[in-house]
Structures are given as structure tokens and as C-alpha cells.
N, C-alpha and C. Protein backbone atom coordinates (compact mmCIF):
# COMPACT_ATOMS: atom_id res chain seq x y z
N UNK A 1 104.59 154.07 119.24
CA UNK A 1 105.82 153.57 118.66
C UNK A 1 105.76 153.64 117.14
N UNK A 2 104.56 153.25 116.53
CA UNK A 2 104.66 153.62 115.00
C UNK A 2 104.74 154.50 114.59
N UNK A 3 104.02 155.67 115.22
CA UNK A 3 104.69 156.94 114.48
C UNK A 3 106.08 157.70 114.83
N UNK A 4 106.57 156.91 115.49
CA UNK A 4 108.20 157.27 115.38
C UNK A 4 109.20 157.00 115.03
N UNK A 5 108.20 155.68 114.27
CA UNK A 5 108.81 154.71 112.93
C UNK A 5 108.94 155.08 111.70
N UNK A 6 109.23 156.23 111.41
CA UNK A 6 108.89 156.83 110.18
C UNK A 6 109.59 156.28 109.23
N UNK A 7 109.05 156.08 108.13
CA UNK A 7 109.07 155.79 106.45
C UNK A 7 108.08 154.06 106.71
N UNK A 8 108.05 153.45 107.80
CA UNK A 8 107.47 152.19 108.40
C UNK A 8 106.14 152.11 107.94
N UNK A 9 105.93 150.92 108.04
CA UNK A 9 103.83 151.00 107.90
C UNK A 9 103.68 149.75 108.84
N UNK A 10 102.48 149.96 109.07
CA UNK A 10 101.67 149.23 110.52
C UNK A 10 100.72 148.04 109.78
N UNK A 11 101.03 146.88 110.11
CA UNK A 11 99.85 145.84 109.61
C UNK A 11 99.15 145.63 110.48
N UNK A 12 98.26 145.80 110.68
CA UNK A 12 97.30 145.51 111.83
C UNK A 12 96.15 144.67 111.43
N UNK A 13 95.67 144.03 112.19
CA UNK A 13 94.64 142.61 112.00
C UNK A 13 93.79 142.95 112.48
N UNK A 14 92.43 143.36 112.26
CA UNK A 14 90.54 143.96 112.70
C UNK A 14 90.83 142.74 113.52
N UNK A 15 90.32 143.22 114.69
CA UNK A 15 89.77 142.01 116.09
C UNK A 15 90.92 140.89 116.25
N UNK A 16 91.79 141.51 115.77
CA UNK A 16 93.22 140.50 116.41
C UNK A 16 93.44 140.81 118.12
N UNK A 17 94.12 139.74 118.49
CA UNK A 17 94.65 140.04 119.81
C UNK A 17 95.96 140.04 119.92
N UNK A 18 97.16 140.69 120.74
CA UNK A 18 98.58 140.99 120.80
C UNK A 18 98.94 141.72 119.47
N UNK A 19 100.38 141.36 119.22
CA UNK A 19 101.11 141.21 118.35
C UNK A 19 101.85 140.17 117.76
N UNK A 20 102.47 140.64 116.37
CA UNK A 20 103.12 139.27 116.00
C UNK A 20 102.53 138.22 115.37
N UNK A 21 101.02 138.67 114.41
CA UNK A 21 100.87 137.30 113.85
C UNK A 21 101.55 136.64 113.04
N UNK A 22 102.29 136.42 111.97
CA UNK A 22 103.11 136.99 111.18
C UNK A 22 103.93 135.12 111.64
N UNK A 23 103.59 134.20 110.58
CA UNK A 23 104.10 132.74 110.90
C UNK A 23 103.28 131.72 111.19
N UNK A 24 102.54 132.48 111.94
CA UNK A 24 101.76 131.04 113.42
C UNK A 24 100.20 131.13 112.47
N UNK A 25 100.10 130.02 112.95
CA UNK A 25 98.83 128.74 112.08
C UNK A 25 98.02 129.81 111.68
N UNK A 26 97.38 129.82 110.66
CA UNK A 26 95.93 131.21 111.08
C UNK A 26 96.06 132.10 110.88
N UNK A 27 97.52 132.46 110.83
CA UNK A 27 97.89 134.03 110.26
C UNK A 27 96.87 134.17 109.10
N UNK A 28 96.26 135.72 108.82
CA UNK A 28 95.64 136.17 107.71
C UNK A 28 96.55 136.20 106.51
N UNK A 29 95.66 135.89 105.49
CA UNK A 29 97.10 135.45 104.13
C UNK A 29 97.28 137.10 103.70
N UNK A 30 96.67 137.93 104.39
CA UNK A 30 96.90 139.30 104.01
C UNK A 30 98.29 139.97 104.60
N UNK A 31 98.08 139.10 106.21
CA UNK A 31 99.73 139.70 106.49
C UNK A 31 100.88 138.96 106.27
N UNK A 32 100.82 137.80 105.69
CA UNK A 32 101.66 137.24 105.01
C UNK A 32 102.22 137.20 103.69
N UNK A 33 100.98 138.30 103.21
CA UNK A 33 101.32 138.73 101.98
C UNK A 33 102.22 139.69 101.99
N UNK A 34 102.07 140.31 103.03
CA UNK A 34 102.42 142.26 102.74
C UNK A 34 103.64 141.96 103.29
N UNK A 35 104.08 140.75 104.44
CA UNK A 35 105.26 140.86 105.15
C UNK A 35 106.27 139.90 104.48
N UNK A 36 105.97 138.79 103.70
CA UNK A 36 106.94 137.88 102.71
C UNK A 36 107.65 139.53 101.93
N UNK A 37 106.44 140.40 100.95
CA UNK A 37 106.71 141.61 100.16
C UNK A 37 107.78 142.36 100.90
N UNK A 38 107.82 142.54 101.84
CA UNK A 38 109.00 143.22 102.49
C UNK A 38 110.46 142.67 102.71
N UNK A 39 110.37 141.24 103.40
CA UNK A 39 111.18 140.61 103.58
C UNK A 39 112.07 140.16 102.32
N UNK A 40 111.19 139.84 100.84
CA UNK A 40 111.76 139.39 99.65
C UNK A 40 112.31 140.57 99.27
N UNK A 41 111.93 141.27 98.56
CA UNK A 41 112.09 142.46 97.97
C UNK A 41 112.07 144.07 98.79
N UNK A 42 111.99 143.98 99.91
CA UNK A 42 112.03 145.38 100.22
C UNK A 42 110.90 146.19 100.23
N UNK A 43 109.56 145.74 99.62
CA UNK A 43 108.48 146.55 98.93
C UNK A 43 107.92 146.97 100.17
N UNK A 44 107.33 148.10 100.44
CA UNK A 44 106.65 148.38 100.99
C UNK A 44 104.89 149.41 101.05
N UNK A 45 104.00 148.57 101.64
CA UNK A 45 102.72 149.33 100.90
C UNK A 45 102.44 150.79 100.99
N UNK A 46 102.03 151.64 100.13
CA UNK A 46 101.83 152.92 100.08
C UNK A 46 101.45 153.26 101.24
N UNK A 47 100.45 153.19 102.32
CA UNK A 47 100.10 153.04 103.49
C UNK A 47 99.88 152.01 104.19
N UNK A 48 99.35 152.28 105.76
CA UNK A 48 99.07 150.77 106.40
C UNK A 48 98.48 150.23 105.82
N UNK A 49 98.68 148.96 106.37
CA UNK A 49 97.40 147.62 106.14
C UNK A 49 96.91 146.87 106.97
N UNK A 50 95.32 147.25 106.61
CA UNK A 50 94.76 146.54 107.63
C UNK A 50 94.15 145.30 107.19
N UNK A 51 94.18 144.18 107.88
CA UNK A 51 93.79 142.85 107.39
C UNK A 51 92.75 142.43 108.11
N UNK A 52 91.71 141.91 107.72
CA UNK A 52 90.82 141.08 108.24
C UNK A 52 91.06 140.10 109.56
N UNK A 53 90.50 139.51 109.87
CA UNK A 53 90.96 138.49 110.88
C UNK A 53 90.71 137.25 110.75
């Protein structure tokens, strides 16, 4: 599905489980960083991002 998302980028979480962290307790402040950046302003990162867990 992501690569048919084109101009999109993928946040993905090392040793996460599902999808959707993005809110809930624990979220990495990495994907809350990159996804507030989108939501406020539109920004989006040069490539994916991958976040810690």
C-alpha cells in the first residue's frame, strides 16, 4: 500500500506491533514529531522515518 502512495512517506516504529501509534500513551516522541509536522504545516520528511520504539 505505501508504494502506491506516492509523494507519501511511511513512519514506521523498529519492533512496534500493528499500526497507528500516533496519540496513544507511549507513542515514540519521534512519531509525534514527524506527524504533529504534517498535520500543522503540511511538512513532510525527505524520506521515511523510522523511529525507535
Amino acid at each position: 500500500m505505501h508504494r502506491a502512495l506516492h509523494g507519501e512517506r511511511l513512519v514506521y516504529v523498529r519492533g512496534g506491533r500493528g499500526h497507528a501509534v500516533y496519540a496513544f500513551p507511549g507513542a515514540p516522541a519521534c512519531v509525534t514529531r514527524t506527524v504533529d509536522a504534517h498535520l500543522t504545516d503540511g511538512h513532510l520528511p525527505r524520506t521515511d522515518v523510522t523511529c525507535g520504539n
